[in-house]
Protein backbone atom coordinates (compact mmCIF):
# COMPACT_ATOMS: atom_id res chain seq x y z
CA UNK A 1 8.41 -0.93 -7.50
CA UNK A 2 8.48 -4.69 -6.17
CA UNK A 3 6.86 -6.76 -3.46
CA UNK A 4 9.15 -6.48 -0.37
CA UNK A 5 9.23 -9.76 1.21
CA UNK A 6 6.99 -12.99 1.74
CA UNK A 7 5.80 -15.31 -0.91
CA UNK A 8 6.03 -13.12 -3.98
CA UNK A 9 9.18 -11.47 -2.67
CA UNK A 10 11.26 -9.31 -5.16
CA UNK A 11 9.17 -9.56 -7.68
CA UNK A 12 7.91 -6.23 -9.74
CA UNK A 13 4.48 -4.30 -10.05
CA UNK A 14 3.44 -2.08 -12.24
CA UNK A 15 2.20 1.53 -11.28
CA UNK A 16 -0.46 3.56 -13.46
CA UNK A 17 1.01 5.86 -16.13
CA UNK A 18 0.76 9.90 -15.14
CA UNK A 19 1.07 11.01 -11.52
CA UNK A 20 -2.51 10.97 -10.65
CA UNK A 21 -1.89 8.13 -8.75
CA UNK A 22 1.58 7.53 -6.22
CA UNK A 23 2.19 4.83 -5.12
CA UNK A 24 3.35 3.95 -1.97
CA UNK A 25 7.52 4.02 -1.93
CA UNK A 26 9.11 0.49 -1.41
CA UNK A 27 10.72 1.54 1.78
CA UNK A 28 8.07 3.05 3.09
CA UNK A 29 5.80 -0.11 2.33
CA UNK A 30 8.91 -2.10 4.25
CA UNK A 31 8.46 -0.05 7.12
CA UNK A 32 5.00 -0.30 7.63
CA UNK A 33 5.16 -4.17 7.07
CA UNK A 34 7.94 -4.16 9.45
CA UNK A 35 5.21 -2.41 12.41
CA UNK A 36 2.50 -4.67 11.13
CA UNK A 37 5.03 -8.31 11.16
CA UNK A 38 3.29 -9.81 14.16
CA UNK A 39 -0.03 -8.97 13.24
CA UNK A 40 -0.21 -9.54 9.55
CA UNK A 41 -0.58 -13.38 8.99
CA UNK A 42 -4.04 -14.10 9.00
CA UNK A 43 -5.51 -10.84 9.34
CA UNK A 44 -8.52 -9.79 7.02
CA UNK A 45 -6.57 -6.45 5.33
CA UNK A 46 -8.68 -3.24 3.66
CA UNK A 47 -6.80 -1.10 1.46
CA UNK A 48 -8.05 2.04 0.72
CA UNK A 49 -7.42 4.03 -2.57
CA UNK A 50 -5.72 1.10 -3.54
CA UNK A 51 -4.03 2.41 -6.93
CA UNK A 52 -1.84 -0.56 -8.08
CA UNK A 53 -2.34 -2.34 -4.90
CA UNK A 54 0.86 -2.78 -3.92
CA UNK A 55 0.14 -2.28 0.05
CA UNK A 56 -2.35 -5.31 -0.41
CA UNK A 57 -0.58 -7.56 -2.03
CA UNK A 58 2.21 -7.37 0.21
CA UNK A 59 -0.12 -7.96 2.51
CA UNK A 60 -1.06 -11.15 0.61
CA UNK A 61 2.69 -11.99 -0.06
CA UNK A 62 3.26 -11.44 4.19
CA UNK A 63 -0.49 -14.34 4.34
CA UNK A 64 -2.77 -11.57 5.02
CA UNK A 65 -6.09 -13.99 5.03
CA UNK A 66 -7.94 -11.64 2.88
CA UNK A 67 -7.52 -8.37 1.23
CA UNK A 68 -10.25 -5.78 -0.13
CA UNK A 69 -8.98 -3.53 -2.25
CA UNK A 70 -10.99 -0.20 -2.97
CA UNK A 71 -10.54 1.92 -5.86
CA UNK A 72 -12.52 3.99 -8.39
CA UNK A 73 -9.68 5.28 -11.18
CA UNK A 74 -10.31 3.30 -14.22
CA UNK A 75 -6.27 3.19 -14.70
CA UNK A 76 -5.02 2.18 -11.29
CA UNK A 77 -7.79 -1.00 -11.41
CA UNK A 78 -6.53 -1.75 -14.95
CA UNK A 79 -3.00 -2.11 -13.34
CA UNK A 80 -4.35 -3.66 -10.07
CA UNK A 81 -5.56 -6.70 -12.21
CA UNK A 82 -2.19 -6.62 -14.28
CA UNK A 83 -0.18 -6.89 -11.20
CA UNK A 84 -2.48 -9.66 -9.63
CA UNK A 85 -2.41 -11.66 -12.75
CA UNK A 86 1.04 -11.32 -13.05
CA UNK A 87 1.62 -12.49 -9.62
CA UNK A 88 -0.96 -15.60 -9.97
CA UNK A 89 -3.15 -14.01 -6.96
CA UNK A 90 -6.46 -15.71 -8.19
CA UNK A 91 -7.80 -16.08 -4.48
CA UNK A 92 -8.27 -14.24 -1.45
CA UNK A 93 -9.19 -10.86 -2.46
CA UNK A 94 -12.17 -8.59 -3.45
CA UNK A 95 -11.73 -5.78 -5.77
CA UNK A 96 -14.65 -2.81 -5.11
CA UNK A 97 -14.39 -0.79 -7.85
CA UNK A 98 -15.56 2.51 -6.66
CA UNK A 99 -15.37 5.33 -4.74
CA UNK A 100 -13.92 4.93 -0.71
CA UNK A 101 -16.96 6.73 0.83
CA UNK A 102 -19.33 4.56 -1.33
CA UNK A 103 -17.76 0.97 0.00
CA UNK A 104 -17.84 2.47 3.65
CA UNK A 105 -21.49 3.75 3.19
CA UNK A 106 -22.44 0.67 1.74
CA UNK A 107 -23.91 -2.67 3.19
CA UNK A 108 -21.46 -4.47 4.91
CA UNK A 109 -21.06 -8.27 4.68
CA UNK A 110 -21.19 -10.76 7.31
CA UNK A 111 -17.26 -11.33 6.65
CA UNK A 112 -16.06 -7.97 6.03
CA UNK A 113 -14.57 -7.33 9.76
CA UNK A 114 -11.13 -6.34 8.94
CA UNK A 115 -8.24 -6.62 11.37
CA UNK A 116 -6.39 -3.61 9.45
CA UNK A 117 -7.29 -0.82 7.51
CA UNK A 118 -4.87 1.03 5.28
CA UNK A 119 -5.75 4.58 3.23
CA UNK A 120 -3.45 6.32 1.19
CA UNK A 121 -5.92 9.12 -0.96
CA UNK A 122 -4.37 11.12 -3.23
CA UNK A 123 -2.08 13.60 -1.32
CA UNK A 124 -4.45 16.84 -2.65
CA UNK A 125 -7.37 15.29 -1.63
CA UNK A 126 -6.72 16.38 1.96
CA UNK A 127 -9.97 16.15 3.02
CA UNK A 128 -10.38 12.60 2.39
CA UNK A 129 -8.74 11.62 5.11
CA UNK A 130 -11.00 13.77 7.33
CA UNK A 131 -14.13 12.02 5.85
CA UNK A 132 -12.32 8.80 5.78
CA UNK A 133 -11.28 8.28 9.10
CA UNK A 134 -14.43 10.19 10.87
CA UNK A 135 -16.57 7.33 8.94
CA UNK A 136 -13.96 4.81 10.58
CA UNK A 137 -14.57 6.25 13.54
CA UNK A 138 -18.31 6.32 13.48
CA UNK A 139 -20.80 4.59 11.12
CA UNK A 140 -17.93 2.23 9.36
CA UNK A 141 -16.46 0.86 12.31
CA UNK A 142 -18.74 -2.33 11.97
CA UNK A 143 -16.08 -2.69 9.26
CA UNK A 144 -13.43 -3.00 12.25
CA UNK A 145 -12.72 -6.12 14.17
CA UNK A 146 -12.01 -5.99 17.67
CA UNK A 147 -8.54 -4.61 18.26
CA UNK A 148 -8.32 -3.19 14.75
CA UNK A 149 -5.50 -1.20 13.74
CA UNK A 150 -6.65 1.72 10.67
CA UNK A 151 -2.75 3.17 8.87
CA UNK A 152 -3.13 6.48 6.99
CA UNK A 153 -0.10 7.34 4.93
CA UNK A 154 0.25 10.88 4.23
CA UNK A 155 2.42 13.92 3.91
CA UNK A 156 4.81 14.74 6.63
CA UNK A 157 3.50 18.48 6.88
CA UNK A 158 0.08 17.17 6.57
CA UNK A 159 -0.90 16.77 10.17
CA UNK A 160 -3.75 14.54 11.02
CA UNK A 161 -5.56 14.76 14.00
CA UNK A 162 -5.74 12.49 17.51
CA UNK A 163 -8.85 11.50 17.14
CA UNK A 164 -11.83 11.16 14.46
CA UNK A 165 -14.47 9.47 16.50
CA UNK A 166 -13.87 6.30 17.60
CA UNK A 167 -10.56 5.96 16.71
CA UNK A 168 -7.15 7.69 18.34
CA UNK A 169 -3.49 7.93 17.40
CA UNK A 170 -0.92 5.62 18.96
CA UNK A 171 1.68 6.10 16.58
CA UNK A 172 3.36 8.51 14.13
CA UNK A 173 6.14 7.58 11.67
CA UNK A 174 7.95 9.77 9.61
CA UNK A 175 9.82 8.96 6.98
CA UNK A 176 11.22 11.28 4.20
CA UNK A 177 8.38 13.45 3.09
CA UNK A 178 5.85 10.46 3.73
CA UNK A 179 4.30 9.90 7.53
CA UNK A 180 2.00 6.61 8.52
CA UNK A 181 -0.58 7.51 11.58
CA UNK A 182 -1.25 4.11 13.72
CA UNK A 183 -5.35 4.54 14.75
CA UNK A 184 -7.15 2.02 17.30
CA UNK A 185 -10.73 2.59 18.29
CA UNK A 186 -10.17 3.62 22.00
CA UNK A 187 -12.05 2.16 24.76
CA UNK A 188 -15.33 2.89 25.74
């Protein structure tokens, strides 16, 4: 696994031990960075079930202004820290170290409008995306600047649906056994 492109370009990451957590494949990571390349510099990024926060940091590497990474298994934050360190990331990112539904739940702060939203839950916790994106869609989306876009990367047979609230499909891709669904909060 390595950082795609951008600042810290080629350069490895570490993934947890076990496959508890699975990390997002490098060409599936290039793909999605390749849909998000005119909106990614500058924008405030969330990433969801982080694991070894690889999605974020390319996001950082691509000058994301911010990134919040969210996740709750000891190992993955263990390895999330390792692979910031490595990298010399001291600055612009929060690490949350609990559970998804907790952070969304939670108080929000006065700077934690995000411009993109990424979740990737474990692939047999299917109904995490359900809860997920309905809390997106609903009583989380003060967490979503204007014009926000909200990526959920999950199995190719796994079908999401259109709409969970607020927010509504524009865009499937497939790729291999992996899919990304594009949200937007539709207009009122």
């Amino acid at each position: 696994m390595r950082v795609i492109a951008g600042t810290f370009r080629s350069r490895p990451l570490s993934a947890p031990p076990g496959l508890s957590t699975r990390p997002s494949s490098d060409r599936l990571r290039e793909t999605l960075f390749n849909v998000l390349a005119p909106r990614i510099q500058g924008a405030a990024f969330l990433d969801l079930y982080s694991g070894s926060g690889a999605v974020g940091i390319e996001a950082l590497s691509r000058e994301a202004s911010c990134v919040t990474f969210v996740e709750r298994a000891a190992p993955a934050l263990k390895v999330l820290r390792v692979n910031l360190d490595r990298l010399g990331i001291t600055k612009a990112f929060r690490i949350h170290s609990g559970s998804v539904g907790s952070y969304l739940r939670g108080p929000r702060s006065a700077a934690a409008e995000f411009d993109i939203a990424f979740l990737d839950p474990p692939y047999d916790a299917a109904n995490e995306y359900t809860t997920v994106l309905n809390l997106l869609g609903s009583e989380a989306s003060a967490f979503l600047a204007q014009g926000a876009l909200v990526i959920a990367e999950h199995r190719k047979k796994e079908k999401l649906d259109l709409r969970y609230g607020g927010l509504e499909r524009i865009r499937l891709l497939e790729q291999g056994d992996a899919a990304l669904s594009f949200y937007t909060v539709k207009p009122a």
